[in-house]
Protein backbone atom coordinates (compact mmCIF):
# COMPACT_ATOMS: atom_id res chain seq x y z
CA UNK A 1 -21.17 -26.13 26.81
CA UNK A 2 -21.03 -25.68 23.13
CA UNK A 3 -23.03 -21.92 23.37
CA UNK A 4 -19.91 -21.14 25.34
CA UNK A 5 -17.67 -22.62 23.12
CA UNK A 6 -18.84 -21.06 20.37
CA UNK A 7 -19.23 -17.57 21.88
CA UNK A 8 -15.33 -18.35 22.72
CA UNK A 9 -14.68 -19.00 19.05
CA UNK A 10 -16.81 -16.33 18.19
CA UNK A 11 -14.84 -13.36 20.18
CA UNK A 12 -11.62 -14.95 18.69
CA UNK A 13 -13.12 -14.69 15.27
CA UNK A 14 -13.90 -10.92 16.04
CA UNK A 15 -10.80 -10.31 17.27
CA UNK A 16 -8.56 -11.13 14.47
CA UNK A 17 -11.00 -10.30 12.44
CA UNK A 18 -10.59 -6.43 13.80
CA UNK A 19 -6.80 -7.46 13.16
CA UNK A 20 -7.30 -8.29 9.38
CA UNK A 21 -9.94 -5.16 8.84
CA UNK A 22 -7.04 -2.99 10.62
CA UNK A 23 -4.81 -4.68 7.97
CA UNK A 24 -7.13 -4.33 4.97
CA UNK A 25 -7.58 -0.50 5.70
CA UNK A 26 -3.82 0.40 5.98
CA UNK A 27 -3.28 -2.03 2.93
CA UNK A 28 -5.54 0.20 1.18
CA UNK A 29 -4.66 3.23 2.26
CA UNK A 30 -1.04 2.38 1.26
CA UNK A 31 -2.38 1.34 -2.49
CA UNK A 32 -4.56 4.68 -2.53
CA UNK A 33 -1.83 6.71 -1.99
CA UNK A 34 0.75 4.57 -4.35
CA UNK A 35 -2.29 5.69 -6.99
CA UNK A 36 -2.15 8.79 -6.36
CA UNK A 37 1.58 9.55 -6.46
CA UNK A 38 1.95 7.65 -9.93
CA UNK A 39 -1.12 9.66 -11.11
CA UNK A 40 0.43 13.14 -10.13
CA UNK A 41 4.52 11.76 -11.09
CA UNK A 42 3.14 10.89 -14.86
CA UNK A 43 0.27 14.06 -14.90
CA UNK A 44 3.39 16.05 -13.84
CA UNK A 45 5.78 14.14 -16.53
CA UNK A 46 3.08 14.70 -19.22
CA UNK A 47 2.20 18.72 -18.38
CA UNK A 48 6.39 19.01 -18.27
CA UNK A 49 6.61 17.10 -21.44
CA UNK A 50 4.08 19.65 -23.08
CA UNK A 51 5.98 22.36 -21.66
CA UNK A 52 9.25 21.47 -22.82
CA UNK A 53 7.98 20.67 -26.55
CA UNK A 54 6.18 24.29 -26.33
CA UNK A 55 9.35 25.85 -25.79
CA UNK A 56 11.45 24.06 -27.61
């Protein structure tokens, strides 16, 4: 009775823990790409910045 319970509990665990793991990788993916976009915005800001005080 409690082997079965706990196999129970066990394939609940696993399930929302697919859920959260799911969550965690789009979370991530989400901050990766935030990272990467303010990375290129202020490389892009600085190389313009450079340009501008060239030519001016």
């Amino acid at each position: 009775m409690a082997e079965s319970e706990g196999e129970g509990g066990g394939g609940g665990d696993g399930e929302s823990l697919g859920l959260l793991w799911l969550y965690l990788v789009l979370f991530g993916f989400c901050l990766l790409m935030l990272i990467v976009w303010a990375a290129l915005k202020t490389t892009y800001f600085q190389s313009w910045g450079e340009w501008f005080q060239k030519t001016v």
